[in-house]
C-alpha atoms as a PDB file:
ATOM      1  CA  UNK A   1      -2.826  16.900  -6.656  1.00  0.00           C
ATOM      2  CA  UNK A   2      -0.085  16.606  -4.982  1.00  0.00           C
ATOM      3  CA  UNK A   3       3.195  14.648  -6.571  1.00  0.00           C
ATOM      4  CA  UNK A   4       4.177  10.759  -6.004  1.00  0.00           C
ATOM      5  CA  UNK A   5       6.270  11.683  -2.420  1.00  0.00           C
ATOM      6  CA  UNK A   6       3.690  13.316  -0.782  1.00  0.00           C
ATOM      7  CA  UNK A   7       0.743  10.894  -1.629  1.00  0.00           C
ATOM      8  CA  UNK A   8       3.130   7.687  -0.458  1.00  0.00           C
ATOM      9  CA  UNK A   9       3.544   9.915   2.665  1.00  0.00           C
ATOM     10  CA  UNK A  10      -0.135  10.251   3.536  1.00  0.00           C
ATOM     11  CA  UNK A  11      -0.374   6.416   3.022  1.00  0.00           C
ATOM     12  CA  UNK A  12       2.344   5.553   5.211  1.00  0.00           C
ATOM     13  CA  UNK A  13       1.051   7.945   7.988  1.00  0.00           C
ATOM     14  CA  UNK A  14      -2.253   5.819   7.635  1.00  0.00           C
ATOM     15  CA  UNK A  15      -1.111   2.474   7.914  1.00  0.00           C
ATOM     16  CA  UNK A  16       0.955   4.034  10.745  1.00  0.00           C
ATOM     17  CA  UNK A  17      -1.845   5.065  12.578  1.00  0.00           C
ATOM     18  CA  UNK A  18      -3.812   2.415  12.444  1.00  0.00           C
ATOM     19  CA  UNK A  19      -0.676  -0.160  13.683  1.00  0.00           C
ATOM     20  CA  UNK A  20      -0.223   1.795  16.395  1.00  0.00           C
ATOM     21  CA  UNK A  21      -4.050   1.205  17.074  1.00  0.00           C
ATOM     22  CA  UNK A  22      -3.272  -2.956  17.054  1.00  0.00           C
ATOM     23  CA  UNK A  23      -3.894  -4.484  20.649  1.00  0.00           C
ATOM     24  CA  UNK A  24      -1.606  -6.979  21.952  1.00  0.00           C
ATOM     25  CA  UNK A  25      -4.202  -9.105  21.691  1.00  0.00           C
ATOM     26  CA  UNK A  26      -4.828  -8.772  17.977  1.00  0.00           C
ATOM     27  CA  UNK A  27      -1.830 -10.068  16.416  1.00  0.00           C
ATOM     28  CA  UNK A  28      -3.360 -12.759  15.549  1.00  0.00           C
ATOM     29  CA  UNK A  29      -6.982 -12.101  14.222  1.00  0.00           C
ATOM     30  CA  UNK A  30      -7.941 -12.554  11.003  1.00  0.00           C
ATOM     31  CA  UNK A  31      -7.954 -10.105   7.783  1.00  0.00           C
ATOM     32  CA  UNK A  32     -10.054  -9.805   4.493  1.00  0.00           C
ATOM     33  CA  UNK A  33      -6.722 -10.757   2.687  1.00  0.00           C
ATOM     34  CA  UNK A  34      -6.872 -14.478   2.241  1.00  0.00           C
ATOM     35  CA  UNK A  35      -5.747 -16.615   5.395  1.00  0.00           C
ATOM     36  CA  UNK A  36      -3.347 -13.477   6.453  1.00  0.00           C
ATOM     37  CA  UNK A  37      -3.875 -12.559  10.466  1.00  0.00           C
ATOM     38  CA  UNK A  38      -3.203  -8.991  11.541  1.00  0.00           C
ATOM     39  CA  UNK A  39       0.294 -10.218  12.291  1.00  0.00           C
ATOM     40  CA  UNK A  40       0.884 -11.325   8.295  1.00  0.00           C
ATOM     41  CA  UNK A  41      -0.728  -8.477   6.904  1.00  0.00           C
ATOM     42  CA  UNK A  42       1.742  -6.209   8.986  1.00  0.00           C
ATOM     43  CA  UNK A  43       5.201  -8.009   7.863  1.00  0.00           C
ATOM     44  CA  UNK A  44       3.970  -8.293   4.244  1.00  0.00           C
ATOM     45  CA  UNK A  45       3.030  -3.931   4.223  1.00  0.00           C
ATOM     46  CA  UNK A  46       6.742  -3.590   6.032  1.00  0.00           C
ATOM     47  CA  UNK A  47       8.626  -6.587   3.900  1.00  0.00           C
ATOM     48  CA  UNK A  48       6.685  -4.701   0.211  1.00  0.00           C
ATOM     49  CA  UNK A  49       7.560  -1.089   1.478  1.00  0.00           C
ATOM     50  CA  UNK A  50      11.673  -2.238   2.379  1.00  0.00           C
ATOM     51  CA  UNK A  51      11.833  -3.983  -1.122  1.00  0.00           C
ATOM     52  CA  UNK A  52      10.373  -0.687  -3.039  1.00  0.00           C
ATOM     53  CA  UNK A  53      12.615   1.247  -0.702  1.00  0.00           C
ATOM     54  CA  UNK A  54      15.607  -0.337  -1.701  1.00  0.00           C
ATOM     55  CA  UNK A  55      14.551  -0.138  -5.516  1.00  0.00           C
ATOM     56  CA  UNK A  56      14.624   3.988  -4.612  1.00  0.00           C
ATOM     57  CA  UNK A  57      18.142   3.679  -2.804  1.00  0.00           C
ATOM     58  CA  UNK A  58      16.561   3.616   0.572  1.00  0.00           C
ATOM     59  CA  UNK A  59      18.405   1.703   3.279  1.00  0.00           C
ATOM     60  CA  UNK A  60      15.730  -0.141   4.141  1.00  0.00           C
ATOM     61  CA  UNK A  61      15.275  -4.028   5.616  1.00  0.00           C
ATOM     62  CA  UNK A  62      12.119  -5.350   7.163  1.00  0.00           C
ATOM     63  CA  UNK A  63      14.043  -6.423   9.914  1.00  0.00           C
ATOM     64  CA  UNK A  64      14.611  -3.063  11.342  1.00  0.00           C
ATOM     65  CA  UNK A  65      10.571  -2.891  11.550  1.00  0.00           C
ATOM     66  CA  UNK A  66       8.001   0.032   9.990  1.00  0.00           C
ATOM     67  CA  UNK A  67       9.395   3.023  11.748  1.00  0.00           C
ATOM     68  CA  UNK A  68      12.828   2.924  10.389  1.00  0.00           C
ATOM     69  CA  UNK A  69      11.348   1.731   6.489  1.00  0.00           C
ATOM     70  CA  UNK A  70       9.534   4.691   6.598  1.00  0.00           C
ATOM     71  CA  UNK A  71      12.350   7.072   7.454  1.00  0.00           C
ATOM     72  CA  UNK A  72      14.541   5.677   5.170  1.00  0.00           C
ATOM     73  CA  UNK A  73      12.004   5.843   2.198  1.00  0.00           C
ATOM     74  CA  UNK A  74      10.877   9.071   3.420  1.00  0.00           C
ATOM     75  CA  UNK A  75      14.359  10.508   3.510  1.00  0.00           C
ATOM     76  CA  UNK A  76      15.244   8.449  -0.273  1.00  0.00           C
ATOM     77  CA  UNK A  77      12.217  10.061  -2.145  1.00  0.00           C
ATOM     78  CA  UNK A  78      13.857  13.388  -0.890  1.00  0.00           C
ATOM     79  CA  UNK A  79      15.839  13.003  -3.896  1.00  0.00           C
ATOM     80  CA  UNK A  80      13.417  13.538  -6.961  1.00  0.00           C
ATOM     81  CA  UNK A  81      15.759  11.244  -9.096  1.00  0.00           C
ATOM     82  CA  UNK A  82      14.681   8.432  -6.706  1.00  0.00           C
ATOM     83  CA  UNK A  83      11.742   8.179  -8.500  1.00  0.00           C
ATOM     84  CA  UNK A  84      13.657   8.029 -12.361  1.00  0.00           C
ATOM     85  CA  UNK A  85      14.633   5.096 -14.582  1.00  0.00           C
ATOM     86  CA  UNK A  86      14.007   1.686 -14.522  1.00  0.00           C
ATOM     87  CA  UNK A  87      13.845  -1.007 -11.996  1.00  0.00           C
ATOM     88  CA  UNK A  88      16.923  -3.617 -12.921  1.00  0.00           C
ATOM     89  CA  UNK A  89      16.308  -7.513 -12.168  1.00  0.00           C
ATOM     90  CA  UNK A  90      14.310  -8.680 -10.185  1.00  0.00           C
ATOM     91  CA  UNK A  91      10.280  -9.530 -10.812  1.00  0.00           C
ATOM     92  CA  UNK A  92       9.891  -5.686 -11.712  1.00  0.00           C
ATOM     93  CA  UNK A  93      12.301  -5.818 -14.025  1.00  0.00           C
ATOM     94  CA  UNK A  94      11.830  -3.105 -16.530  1.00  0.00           C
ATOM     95  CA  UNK A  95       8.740  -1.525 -14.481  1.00  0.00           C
ATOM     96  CA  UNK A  96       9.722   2.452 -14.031  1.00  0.00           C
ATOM     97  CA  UNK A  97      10.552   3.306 -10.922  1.00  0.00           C
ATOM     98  CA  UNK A  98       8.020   5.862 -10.162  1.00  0.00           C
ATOM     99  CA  UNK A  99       5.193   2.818 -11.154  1.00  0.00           C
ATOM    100  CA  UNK A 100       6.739   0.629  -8.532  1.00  0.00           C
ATOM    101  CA  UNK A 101       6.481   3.870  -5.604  1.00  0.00           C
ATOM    102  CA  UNK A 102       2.202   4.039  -7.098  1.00  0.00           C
ATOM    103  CA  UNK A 103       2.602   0.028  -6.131  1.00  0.00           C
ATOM    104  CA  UNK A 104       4.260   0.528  -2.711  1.00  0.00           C
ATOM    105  CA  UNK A 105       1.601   3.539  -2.016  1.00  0.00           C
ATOM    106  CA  UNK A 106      -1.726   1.303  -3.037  1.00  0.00           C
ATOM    107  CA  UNK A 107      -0.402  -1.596  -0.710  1.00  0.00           C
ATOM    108  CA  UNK A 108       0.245   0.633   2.387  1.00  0.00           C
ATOM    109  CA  UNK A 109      -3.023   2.393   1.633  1.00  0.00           C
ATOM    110  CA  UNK A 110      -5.143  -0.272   1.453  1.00  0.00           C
ATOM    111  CA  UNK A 111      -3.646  -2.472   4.062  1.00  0.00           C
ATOM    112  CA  UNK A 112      -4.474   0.062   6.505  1.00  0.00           C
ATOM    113  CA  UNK A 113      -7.428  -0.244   5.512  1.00  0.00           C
ATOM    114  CA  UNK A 114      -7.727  -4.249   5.562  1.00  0.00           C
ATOM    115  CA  UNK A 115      -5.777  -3.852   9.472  1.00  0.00           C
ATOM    116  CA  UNK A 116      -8.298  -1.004  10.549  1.00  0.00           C
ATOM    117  CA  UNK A 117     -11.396  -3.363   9.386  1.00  0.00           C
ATOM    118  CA  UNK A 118      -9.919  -6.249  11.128  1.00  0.00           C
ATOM    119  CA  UNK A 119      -8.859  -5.116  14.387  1.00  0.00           C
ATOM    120  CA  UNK A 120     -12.373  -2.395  14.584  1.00  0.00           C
ATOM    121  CA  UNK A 121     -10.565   0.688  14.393  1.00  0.00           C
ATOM    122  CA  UNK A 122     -11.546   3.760  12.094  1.00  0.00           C
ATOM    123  CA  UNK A 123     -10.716   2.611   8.224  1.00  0.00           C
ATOM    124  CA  UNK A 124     -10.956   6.027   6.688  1.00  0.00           C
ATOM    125  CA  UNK A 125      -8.360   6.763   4.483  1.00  0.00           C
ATOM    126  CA  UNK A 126      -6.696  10.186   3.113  1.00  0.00           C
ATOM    127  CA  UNK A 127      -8.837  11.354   0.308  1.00  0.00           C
ATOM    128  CA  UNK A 128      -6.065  12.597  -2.021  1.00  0.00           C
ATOM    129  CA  UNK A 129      -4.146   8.938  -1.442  1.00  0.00           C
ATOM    130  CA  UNK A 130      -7.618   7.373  -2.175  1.00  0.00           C
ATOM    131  CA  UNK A 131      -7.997   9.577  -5.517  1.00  0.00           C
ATOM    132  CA  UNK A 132      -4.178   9.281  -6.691  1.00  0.00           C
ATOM    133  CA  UNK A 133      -3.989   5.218  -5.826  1.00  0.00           C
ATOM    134  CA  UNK A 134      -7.424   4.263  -7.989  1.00  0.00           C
ATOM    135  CA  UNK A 135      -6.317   6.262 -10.906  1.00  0.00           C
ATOM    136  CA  UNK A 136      -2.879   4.897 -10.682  1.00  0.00           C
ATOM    137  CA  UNK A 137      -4.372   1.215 -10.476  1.00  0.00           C
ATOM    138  CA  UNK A 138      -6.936   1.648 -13.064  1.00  0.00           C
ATOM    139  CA  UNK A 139      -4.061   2.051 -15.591  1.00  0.00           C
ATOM    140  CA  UNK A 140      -2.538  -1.331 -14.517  1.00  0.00           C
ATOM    141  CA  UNK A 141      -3.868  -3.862 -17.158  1.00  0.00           C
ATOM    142  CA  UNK A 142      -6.148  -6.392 -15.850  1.00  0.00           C
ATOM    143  CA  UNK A 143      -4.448  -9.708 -16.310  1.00  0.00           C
ATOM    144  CA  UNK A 144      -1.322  -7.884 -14.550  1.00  0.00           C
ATOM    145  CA  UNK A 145      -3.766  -6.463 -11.133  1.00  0.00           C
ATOM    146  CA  UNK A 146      -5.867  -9.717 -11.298  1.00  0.00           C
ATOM    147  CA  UNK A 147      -3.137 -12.258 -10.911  1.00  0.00           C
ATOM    148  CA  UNK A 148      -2.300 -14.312  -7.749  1.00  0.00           C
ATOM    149  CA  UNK A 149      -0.682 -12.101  -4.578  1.00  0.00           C
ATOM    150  CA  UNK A 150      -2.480  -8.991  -6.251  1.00  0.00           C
ATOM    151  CA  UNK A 151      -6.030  -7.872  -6.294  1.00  0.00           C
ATOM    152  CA  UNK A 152      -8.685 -10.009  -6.675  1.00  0.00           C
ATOM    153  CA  UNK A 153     -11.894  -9.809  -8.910  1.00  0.00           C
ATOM    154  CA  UNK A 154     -13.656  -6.242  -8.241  1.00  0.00           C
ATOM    155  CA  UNK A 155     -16.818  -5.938  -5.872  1.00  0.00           C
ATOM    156  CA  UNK A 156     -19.961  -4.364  -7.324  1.00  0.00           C
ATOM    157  CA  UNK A 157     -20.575  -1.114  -5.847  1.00  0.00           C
ATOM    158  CA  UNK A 158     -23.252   1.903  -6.304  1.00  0.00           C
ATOM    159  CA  UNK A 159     -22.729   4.530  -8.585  1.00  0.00           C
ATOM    160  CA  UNK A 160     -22.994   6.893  -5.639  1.00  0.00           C
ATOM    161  CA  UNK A 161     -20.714   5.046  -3.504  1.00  0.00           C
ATOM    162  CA  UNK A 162     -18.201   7.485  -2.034  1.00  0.00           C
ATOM    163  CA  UNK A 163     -14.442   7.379  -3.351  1.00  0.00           C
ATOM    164  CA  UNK A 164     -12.975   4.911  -0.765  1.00  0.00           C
ATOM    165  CA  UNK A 165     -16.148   2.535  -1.147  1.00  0.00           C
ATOM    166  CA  UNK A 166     -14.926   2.669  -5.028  1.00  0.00           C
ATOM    167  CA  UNK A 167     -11.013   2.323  -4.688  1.00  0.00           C
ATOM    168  CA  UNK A 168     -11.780  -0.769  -2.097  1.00  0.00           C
ATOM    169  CA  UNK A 169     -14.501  -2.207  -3.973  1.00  0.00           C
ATOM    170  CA  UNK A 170     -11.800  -2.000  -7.138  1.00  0.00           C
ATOM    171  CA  UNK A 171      -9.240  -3.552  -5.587  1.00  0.00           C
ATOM    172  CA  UNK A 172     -11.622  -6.866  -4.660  1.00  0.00           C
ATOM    173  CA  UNK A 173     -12.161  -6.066  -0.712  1.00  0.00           C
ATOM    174  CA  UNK A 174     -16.197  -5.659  -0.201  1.00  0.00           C
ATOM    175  CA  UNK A 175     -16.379  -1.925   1.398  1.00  0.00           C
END
């Protein structure tokens, strides 16, 4: 599998590709994630992604929109200290660093897939992001992924339900 850099980077192509797949005319539809339209989903994924970027030393504001947060955490996790120590203040005080990058990675990942489901487009995500982001949140304890502005309660799915179906269905969205 491949290490915590590359797997962010397959998540951030895939929310990339499917915002580049919004119509004008979508901005304001609605999402699977509580009273969020396309619109809110977007500047939440860009405003999380600058804030983790900054925690890795990224020059990164929401305000300079999701091309340039991606380039600058792209070019930060160059570095492989980036992803070292301990985050200091904050509400992730104390969380490792390289915990808070698995964080950033799940949210990207499956907000592309909440913005591909709501506008129509293709919600198939990278199978190696899908693989490394369930077993990273399956080690986050339960009272910690269940609380408010995280994950809700998980959806039921078959034991043969493919690996996305599984991730999706784990992280409260109905696949």
């Amino acid at each position: 599998m491949k290490g915590p850099a590359e797997i962010w980077q397959q998540a951030a192509d895939c929310f990339e590709q499917k915002l580049a797949a919004v119509g004008d005319d979508q901005w304001d539809v609605a999402t699977g994630c509580g009273d969020w339209t396309v619109k809110d989903l977007v500047e939440h994924t860009i405003f999380w992604q600058a804030n983790v970027g900054r925690i890795l030393g990224a020059d990164a504001s929401p305000e300079q929109g999701w091309d340039s947060v991606k380039a600058a955490i792209a070019g930060a996790l160059t570095d492989p200290s980036a992803l070292e120590g301990t985050i200091e203040g904050g509400p992730m005080n104390g969380m490792p660093k390289h915990q808070a990058m698995g964080l950033a990675t799940g949210d990207a990942l499956l907000h592309a897939w909440d913005l591909a489901r709501a506008i129509g487009a293709d919600d198939t995500l990278p199978a190696e992001a899908v693989e490394s982001v369930h077993m990273g949140l399956a080690r986050v304890p339960e009272q910690m992924l269940r609380s408010p502005n995280m994950f809700g309660p998980a959806v039921e799915v078959a034991d043969d339900a493919s690996a996305q179906d599984k991730l999706v269905a784990f992280a409260g969205r109905q696949p």
